[in-house]
Every structure is written in structure tokens, then in C-alpha cells.
C-alpha atoms as a PDB file:
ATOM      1  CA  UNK A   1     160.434 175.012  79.111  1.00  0.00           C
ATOM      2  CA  UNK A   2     158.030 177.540  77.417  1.00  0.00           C
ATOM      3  CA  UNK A   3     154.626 176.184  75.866  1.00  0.00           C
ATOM      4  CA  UNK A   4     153.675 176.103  72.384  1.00  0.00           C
ATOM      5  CA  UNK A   5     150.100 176.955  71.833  1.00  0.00           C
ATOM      6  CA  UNK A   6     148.077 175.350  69.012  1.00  0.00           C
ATOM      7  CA  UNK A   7     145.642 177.284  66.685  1.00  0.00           C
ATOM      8  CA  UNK A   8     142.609 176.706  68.508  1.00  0.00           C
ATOM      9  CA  UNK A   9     144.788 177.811  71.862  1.00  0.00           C
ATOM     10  CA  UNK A  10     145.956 174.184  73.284  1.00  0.00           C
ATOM     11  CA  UNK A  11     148.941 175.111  75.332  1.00  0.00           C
ATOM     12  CA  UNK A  12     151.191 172.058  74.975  1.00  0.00           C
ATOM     13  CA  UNK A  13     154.857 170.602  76.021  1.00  0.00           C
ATOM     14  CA  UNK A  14     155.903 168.273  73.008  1.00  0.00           C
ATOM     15  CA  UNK A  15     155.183 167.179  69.436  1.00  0.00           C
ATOM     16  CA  UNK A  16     154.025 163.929  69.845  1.00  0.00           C
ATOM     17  CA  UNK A  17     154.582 161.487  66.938  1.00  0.00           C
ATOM     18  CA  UNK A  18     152.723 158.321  66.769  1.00  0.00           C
ATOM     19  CA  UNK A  19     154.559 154.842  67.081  1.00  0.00           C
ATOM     20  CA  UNK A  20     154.606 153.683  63.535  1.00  0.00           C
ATOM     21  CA  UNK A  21     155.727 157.425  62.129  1.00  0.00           C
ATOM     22  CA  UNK A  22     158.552 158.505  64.012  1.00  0.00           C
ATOM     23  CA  UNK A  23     159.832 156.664  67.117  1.00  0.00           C
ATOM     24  CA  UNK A  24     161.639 159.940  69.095  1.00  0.00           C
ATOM     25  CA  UNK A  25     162.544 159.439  71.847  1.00  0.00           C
ATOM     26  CA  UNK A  26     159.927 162.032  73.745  1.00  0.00           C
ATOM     27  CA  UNK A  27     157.390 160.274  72.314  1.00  0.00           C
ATOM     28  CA  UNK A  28     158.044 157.301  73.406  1.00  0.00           C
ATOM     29  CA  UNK A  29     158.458 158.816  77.338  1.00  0.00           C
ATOM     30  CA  UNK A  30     154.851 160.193  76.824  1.00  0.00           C
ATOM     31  CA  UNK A  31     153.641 157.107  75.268  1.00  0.00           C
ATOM     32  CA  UNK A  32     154.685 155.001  78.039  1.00  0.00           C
ATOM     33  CA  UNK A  33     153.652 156.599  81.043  1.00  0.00           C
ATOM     34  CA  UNK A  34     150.159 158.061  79.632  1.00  0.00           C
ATOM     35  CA  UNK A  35     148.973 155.314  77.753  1.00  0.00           C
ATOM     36  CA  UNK A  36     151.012 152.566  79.309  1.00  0.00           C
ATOM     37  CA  UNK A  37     151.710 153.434  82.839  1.00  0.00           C
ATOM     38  CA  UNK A  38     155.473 152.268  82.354  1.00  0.00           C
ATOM     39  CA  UNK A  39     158.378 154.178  83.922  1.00  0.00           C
ATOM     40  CA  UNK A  40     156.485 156.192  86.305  1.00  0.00           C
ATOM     41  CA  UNK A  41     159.541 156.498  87.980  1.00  0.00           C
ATOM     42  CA  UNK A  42     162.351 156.907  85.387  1.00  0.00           C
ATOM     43  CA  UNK A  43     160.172 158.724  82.804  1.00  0.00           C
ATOM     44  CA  UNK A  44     157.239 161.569  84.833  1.00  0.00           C
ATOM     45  CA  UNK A  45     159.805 163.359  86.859  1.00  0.00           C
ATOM     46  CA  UNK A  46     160.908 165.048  83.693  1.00  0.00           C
ATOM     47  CA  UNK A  47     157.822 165.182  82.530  1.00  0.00           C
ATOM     48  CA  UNK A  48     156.516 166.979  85.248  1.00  0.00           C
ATOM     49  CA  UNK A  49     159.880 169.446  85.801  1.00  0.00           C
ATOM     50  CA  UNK A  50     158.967 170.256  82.372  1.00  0.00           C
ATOM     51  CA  UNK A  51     155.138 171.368  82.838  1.00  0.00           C
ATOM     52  CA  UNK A  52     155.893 172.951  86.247  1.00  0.00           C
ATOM     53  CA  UNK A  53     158.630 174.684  84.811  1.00  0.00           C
ATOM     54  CA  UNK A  54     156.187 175.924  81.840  1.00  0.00           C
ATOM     55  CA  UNK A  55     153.185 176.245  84.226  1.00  0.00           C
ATOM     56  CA  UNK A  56     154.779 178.915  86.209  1.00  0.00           C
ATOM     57  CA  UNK A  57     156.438 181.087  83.185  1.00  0.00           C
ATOM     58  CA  UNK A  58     152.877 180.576  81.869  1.00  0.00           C
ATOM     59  CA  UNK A  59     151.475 182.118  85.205  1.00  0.00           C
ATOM     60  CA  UNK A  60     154.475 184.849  85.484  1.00  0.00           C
ATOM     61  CA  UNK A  61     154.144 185.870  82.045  1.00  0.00           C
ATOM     62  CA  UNK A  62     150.062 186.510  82.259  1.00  0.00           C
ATOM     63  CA  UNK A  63     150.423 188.146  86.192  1.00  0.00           C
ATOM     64  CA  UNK A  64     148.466 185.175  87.577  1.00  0.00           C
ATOM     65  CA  UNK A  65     150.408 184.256  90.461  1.00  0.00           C
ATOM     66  CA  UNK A  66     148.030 185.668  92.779  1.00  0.00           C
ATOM     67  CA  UNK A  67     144.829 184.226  91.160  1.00  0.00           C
ATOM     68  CA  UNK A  68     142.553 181.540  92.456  1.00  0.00           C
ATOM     69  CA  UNK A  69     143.232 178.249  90.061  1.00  0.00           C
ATOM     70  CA  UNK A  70     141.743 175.016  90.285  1.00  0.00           C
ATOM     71  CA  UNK A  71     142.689 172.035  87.816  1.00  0.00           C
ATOM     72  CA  UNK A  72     140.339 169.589  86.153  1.00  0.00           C
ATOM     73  CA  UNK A  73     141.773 166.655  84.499  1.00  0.00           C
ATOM     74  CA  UNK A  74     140.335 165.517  80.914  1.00  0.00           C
ATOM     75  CA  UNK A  75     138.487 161.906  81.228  1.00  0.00           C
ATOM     76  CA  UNK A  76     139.150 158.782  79.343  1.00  0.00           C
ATOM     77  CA  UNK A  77     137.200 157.314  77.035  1.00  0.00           C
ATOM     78  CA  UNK A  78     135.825 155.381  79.004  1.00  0.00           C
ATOM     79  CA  UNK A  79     132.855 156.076  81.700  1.00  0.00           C
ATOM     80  CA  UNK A  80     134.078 157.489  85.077  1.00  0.00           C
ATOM     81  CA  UNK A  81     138.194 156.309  84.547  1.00  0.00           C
ATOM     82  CA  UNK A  82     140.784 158.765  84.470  1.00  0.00           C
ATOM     83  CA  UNK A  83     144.847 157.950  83.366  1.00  0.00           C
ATOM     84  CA  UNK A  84     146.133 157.577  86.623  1.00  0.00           C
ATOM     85  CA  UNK A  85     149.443 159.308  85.700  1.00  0.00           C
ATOM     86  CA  UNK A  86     147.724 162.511  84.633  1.00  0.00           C
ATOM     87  CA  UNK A  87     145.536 162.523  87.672  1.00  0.00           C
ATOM     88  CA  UNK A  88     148.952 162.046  89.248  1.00  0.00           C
ATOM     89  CA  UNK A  89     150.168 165.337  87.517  1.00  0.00           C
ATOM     90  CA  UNK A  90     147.250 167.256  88.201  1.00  0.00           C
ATOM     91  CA  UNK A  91     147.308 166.224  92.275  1.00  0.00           C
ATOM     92  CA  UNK A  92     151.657 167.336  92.060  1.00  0.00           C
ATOM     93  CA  UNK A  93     150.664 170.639  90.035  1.00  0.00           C
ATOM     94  CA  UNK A  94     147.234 171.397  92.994  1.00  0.00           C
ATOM     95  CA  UNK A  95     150.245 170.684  95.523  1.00  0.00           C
ATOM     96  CA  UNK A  96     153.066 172.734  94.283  1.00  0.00           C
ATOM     97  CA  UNK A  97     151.248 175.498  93.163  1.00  0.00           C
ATOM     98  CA  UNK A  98     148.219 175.384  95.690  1.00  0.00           C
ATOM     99  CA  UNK A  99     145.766 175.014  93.001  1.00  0.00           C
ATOM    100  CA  UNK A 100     142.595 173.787  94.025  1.00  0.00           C
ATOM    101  CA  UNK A 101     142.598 170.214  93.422  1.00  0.00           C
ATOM    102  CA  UNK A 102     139.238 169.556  91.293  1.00  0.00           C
ATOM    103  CA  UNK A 103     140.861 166.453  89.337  1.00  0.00           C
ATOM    104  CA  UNK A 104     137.584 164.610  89.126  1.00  0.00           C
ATOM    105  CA  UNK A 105     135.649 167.968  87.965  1.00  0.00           C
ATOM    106  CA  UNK A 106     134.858 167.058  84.685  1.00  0.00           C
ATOM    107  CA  UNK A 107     133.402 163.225  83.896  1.00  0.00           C
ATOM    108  CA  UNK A 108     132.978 160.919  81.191  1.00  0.00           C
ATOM    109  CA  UNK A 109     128.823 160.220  81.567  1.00  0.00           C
ATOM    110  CA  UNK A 110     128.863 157.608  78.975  1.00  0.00           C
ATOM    111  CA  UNK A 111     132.021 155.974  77.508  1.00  0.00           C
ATOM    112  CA  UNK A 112     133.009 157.549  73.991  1.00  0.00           C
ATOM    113  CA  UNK A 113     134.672 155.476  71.236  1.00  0.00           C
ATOM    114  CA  UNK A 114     137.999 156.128  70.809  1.00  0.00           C
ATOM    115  CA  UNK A 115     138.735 158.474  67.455  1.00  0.00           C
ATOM    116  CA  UNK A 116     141.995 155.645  66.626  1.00  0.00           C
ATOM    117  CA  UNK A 117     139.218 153.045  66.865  1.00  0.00           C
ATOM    118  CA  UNK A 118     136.496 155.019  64.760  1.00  0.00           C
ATOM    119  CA  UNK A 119     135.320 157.197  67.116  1.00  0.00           C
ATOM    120  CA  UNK A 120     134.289 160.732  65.996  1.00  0.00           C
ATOM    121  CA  UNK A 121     136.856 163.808  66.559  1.00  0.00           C
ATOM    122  CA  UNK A 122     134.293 166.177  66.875  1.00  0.00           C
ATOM    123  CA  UNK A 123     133.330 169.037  69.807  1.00  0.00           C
ATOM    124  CA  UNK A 124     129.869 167.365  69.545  1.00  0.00           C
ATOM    125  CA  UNK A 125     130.862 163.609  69.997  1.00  0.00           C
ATOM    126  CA  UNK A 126     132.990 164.434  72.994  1.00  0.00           C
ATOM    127  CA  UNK A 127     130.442 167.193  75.080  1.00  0.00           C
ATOM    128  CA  UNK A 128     127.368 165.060  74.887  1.00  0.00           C
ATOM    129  CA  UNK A 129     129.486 162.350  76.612  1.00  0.00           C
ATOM    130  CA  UNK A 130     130.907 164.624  79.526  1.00  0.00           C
ATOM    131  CA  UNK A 131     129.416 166.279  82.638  1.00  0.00           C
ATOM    132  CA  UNK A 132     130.281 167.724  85.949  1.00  0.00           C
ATOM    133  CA  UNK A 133     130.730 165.478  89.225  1.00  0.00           C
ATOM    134  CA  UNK A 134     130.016 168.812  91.344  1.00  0.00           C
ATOM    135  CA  UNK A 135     129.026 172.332  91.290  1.00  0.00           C
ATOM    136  CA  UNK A 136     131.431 174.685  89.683  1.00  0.00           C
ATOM    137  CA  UNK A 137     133.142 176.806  92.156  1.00  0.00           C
ATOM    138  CA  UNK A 138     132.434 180.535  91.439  1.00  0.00           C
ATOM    139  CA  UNK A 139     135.365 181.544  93.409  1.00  0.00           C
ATOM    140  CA  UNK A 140     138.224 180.344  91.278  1.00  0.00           C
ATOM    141  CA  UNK A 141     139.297 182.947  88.793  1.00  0.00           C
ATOM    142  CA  UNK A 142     141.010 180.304  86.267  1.00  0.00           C
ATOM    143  CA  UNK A 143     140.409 176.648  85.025  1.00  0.00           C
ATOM    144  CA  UNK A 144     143.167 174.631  83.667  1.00  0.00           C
ATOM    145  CA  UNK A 145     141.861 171.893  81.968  1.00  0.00           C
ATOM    146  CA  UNK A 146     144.334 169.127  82.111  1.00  0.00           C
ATOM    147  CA  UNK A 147     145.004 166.674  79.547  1.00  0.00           C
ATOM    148  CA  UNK A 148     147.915 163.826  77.922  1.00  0.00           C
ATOM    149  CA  UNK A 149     147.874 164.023  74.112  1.00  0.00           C
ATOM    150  CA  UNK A 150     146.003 166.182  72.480  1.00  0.00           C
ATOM    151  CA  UNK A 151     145.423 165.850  68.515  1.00  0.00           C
ATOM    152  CA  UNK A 152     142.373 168.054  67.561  1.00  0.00           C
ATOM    153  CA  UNK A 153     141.973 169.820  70.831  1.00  0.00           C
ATOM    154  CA  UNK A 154     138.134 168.500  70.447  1.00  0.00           C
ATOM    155  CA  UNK A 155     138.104 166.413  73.892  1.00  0.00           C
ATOM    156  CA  UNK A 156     139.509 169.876  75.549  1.00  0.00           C
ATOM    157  CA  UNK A 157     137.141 172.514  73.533  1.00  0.00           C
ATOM    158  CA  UNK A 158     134.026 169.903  74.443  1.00  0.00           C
ATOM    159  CA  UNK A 159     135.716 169.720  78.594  1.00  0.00           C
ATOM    160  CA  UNK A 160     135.699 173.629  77.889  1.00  0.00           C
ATOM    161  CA  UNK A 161     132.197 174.711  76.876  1.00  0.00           C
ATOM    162  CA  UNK A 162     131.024 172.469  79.449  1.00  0.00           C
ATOM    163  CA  UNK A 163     132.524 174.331  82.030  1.00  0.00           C
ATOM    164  CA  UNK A 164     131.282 177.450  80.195  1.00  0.00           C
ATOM    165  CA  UNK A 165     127.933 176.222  80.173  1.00  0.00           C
ATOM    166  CA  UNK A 166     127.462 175.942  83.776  1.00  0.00           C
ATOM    167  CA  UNK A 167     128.822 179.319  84.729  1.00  0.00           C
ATOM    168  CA  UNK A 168     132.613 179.961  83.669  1.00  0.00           C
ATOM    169  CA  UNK A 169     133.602 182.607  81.509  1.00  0.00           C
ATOM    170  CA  UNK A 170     135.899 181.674  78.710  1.00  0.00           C
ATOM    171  CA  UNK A 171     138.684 183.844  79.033  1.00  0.00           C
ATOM    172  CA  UNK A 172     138.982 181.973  82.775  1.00  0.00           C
ATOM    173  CA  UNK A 173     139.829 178.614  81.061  1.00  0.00           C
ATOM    174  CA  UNK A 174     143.188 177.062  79.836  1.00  0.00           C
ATOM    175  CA  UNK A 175     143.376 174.064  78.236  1.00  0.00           C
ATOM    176  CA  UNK A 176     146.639 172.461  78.168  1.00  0.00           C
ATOM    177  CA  UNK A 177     148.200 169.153  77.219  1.00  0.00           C
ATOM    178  CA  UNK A 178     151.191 167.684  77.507  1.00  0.00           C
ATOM    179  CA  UNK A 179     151.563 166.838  74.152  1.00  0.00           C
ATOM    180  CA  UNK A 180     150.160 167.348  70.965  1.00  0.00           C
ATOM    181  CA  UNK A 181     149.822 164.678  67.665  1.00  0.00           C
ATOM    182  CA  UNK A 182     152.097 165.700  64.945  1.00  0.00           C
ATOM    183  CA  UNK A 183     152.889 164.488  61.559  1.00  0.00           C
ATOM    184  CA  UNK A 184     156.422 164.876  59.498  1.00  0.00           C
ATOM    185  CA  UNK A 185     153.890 166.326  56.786  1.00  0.00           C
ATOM    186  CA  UNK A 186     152.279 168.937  59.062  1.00  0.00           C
END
């Protein structure tokens, strides 16, 4: 499994088509256990063979194997929660790769409408809702910023110059998602 990378450079697994568009059947895995929490079991193992699989290509192909990585899972919408199967990933991908575990890195201060229910899309909208639960550590060489569907890649770019702001340097950050919104008419 090899990443696709969006325009504004969201690494991602899977086109992700929503419900009432096109009801594939990857889509409907992804919808399930990241926005449902249904078939944990049956449905994130291949999930997660999938983004370990493209995880280390991604880390072979860019001679990081030997770097110091930590992983920071994207927030909800909501103040303080996180989707407890992508803070599931993120503690699986810290194990297997000995990544430093910094799930819980970036917060949501203040909860953030949803875009589907109105909510802005913007970088803005989403970084003056987030901050950091602890001081960035200056001896990781690379961030992965984790996150389930991405659409704009605002939420990530926002999780991004946060980290930026408080001491990172932008070519040590990778945001990736496990899927990405698409349309038939894209």
C-alpha cells in the first residue's frame, strides 16, 4: 500500500466517498470504525496493515528509519475528545515502529462546529480552537500528525502551524490521513 498525497501534501490511504454519493465498500469500513466505532475487530486490522504497510515504504523511501518520530493524533470537534479508534492507531503505529507516543499532543481548547453542520473549513476556524497539552519535544526530528478523513486538509494545516509555532520546523511535519473526501465529479 503506497500513499497518495493531496495538493496541499495530505498523505492519505483511500478515497473516501460520502454515504449518500457512492456506498464502496472502503468507505463504508472507514465510516464505521472512525465515525461509528463498529467492527473494530472485523474492519481496523486491515485498516491498520494498510497504513503500517504505507508508513514504512513512506519511511524507507525518504531514509527515515533511523529518525526520532513522535505521532500526534488530530482532535475532534469537540473540546478535549479524541476518536478512540484513531488514538487506537496512533498507540499500534508508537508501538510497532517505536515512535514516541504523543497521541494527546495536540488539543481541541474550545469545541469547533463541525464543517457538515455549518462549521467553517478554514486554517483559521480550526487553529484558534487547538493548542498543545505539553511542551514540544525538541528532540524528535519528525511529526506525523495523525488524522481519519481528511476533506480540505484545513484541521491538519491548522494541527500543523501550531506545532510550527511553538518551535517545529515545517519540513519535520507529516500530515497524514487515512482517508480523504472525494467526489465522482472531482
Amino acid at each position: 500500500m503506497t500513499f497518495k498525497t493531496t495538493n496541499d501534501e495530505v498523505l492519505y490511504l483511500y478515497p473516501y466517498y460520502p454515504y449518500d454519493e457512492k456506498s464502496d465498500e472502503m468507505s463504508k469500513e472507514v465510516y464505521h470504525v472512525f465515525k461509528r466505532n463498529w467492527g473494530l475487530n472485523t474492519y481496523l486490522p486491515d485498516i491498520y496493515a494498510d497504513l503500517s504497510e504505507a508508513v514504512n515504504e513512506f519511511l524507507t523511501d525518504n531514509e527515515m528509519e533511523d529518525l526520532k518520530v513522535a505521532v500526534a493524533v488530530m482532535p475532534s470537534h469537540s473540546k478535549g475528545m479524541y476518536g478512540e479508534s484513531l488514538l487506537k492507531v496512533a498507540h499500534d503505529l508508537a508501538k510497532h515502529f517505536k515512535f514516541l507516543d504523543s497521541s494527546n499532543l495536540i488539543e481541541r481548547t474550545v469545541d469547533k462546529m463541525k464543517s457538515t453542520e455549518g462549521g467553517l473549513r478554514d486554517v483559521g476556524a480550526h487553529l484558534c480552537t487547538l493548542g498543545l497539552s505539553s511542551e514540544i519535544d525538541h528532540s524528535v526530528d519528525t511529526y506525523i500528525i495523525l488524522d481519519d478523513i481528511t476533506t480540505t486538509g484545513s484541521s491538519l494545516e491548522a494541527a500543523k502551524r501550531l506545532l510550527i509555532a511553538n518551535g517545529v520546523d515545517a519540513e519535520d511535519i507529516i500530515k497524514i490521513a487515512i482517508a480523504k473526501t472525494t467526489h465522482d465529479d472531482d
